[in-house]
Protein backbone atom coordinates (compact mmCIF):
# COMPACT_ATOMS: atom_id res chain seq x y z
CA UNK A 1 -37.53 -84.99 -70.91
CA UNK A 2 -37.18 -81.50 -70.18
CA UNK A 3 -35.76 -78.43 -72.37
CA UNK A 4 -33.72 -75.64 -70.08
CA UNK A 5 -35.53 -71.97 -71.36
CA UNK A 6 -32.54 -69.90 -72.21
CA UNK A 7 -33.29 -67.49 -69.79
CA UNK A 8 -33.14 -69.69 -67.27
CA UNK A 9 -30.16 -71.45 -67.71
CA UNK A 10 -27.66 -68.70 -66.46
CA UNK A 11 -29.31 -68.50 -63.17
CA UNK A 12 -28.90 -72.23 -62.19
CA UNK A 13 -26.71 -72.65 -59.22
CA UNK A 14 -23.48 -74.50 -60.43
CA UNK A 15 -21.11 -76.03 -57.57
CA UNK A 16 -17.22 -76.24 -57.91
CA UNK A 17 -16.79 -80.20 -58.13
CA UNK A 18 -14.04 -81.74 -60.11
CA UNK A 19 -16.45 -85.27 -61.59
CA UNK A 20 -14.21 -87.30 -64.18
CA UNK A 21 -16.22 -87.46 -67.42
CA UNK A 22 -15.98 -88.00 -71.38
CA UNK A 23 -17.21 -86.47 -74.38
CA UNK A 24 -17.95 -87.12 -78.02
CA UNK A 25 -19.08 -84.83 -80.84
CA UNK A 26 -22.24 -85.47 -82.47
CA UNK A 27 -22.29 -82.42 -84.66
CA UNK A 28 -25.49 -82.85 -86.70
CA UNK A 29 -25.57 -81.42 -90.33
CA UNK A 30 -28.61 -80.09 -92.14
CA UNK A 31 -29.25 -83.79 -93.70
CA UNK A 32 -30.30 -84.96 -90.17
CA UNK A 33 -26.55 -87.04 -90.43
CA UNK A 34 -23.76 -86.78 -87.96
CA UNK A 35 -20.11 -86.05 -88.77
CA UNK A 36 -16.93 -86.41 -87.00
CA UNK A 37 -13.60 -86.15 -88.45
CA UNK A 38 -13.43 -89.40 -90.16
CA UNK A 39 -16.75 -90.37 -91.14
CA UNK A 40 -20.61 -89.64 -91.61
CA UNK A 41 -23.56 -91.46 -90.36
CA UNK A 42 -26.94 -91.47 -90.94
CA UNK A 43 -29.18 -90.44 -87.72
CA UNK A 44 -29.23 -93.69 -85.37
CA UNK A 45 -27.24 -95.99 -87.70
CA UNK A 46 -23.57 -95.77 -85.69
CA UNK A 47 -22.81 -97.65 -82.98
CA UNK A 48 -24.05 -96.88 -79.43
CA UNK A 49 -24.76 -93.49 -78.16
CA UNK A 50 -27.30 -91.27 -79.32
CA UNK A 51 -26.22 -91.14 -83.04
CA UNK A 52 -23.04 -91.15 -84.91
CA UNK A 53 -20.30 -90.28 -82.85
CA UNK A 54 -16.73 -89.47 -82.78
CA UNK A 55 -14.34 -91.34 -79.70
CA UNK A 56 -14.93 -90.74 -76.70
CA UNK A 57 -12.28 -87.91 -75.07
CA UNK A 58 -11.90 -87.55 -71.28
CA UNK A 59 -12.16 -84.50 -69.21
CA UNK A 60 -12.85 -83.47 -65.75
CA UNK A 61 -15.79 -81.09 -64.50
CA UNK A 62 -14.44 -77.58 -63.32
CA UNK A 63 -18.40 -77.18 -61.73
CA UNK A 64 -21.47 -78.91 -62.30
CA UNK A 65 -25.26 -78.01 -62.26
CA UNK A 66 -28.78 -78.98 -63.31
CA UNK A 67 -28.53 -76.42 -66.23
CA UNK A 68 -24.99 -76.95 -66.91
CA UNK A 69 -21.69 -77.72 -66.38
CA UNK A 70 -17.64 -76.55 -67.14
CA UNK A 71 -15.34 -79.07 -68.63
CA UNK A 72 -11.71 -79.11 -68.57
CA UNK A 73 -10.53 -80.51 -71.66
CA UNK A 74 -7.48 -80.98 -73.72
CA UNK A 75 -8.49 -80.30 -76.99
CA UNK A 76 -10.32 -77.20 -78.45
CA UNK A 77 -13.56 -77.51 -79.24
CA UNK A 78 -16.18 -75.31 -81.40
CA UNK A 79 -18.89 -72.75 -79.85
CA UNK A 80 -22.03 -74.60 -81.71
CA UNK A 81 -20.83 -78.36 -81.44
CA UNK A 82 -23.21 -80.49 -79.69
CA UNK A 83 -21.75 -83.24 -77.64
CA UNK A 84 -22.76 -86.59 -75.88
CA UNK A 85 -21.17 -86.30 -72.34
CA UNK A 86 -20.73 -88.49 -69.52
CA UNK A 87 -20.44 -88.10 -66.10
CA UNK A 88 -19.19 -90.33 -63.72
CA UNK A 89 -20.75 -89.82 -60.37
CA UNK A 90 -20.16 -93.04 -58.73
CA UNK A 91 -20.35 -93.90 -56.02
CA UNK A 92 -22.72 -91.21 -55.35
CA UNK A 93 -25.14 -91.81 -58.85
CA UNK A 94 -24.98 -94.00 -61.13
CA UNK A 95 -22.96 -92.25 -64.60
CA UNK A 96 -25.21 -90.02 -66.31
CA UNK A 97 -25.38 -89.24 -70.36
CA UNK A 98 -26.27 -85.63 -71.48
CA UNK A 99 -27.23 -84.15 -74.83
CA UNK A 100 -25.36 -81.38 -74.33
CA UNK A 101 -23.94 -78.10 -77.00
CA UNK A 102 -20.85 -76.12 -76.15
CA UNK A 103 -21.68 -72.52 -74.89
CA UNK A 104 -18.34 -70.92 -74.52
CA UNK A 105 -14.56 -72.03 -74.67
CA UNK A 106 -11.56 -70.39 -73.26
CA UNK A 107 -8.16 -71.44 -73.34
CA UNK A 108 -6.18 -71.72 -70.08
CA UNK A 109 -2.50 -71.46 -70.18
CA UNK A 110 -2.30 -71.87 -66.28
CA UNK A 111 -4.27 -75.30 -66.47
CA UNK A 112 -2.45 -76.20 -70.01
CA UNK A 113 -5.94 -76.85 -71.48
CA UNK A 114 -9.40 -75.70 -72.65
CA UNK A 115 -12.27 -74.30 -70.39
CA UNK A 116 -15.63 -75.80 -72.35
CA UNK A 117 -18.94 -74.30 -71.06
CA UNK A 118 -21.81 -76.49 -71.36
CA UNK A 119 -25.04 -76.26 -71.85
CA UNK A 120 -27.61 -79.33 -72.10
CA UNK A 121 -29.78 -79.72 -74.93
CA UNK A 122 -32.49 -82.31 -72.92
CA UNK A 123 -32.45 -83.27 -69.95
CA UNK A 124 -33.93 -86.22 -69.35
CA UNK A 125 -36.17 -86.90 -66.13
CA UNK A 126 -33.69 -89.84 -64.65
CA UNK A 127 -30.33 -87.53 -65.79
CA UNK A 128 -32.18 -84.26 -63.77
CA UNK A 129 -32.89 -86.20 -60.90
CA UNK A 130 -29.22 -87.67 -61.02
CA UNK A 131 -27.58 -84.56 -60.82
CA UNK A 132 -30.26 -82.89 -58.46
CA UNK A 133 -29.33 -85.78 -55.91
CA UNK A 134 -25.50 -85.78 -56.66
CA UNK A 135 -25.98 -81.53 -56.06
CA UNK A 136 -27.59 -81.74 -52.54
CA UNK A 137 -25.49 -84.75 -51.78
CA UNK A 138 -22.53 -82.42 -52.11
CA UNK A 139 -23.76 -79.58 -50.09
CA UNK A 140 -24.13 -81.96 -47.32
CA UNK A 141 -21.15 -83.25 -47.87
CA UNK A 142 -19.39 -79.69 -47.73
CA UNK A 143 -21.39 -78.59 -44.41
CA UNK A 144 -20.32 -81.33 -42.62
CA UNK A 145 -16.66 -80.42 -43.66
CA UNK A 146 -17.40 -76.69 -42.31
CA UNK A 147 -20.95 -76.18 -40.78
CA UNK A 148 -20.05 -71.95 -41.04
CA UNK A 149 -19.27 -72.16 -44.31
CA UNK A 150 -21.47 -75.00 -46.19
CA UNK A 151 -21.00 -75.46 -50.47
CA UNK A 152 -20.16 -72.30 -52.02
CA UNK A 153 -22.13 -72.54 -55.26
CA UNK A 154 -20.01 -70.66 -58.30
CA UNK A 155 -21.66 -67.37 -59.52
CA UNK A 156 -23.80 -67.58 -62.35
């Protein structure tokens, strides 16, 4: 498992890919217990996941690197909030689950939803090596569609 340094995180190379995905909140509290809107769990006692959780919400990726990603999503969500996120790169990878804490959010009125900035808390060695593959994957993918112009990785 491996921790992103902040100051590295902001120069990772992100790609514009649109990946369906989902999302729960996992918002810990001081008591080491997870909350979501309805109930409280203690660490590890809910079902699945990683610990409590809230249900699942779909998205879609906006882009989508080994520090972090964008999600399009239709509901607000909280600078702060760690999530558990999903990604669904088949049939490219296998779906990957992130630790993952929202950065930034920004409301869109031209896509009628929320821009969610993500950041991962741990990144896991099979989860890193996921999205490392599913990156250069792409950029192949995207020179063979135009050998001048190759991926065009978003700005940092």
């Amino acid at each position: 498992m491996t921790r992103i340094p902040h100051d590295d995180r902001r120069q990772l190379i992100r790609f514009q890919v649109t990946v369906p995905a989902r999302y729960r909140i996992l918002s810990r509290t001081g008591s080491g217990q997870y909350v979501d809107s309805v109930q409280v769990y203690e660490k590890g006692s809910s079902p699945g996941g990683v610990g409590g959780t809230a249900a699942w919400e779909d998205a879609l990726t906006r882009n989508l690197g080994v520090g972090g990603l964008c999600l399009r999503a239709d509901t607000e969500l909280k600078v702060g909030t760690e999530l558990e996120v999903e990604l669904d790169m088949r049939p490219k990878a296998d779906p990957v689950l992130l630790e993952a804490r929202v950065a930034w959010v920004h409301k869109s009125e031209a896509l009628k939803s929320w821009l969610v900035g993500i950041e991962y808390m741990e990144l896991r060695d099979k989860a890193r090596e996921a999205l490392a593959g599913y990156a250069a994957e792409y950029v192949m993918d995207e020179a063979k569609k135009d050998p001048a112009k190759g991926a065009q990785p978003s700005k940092p």
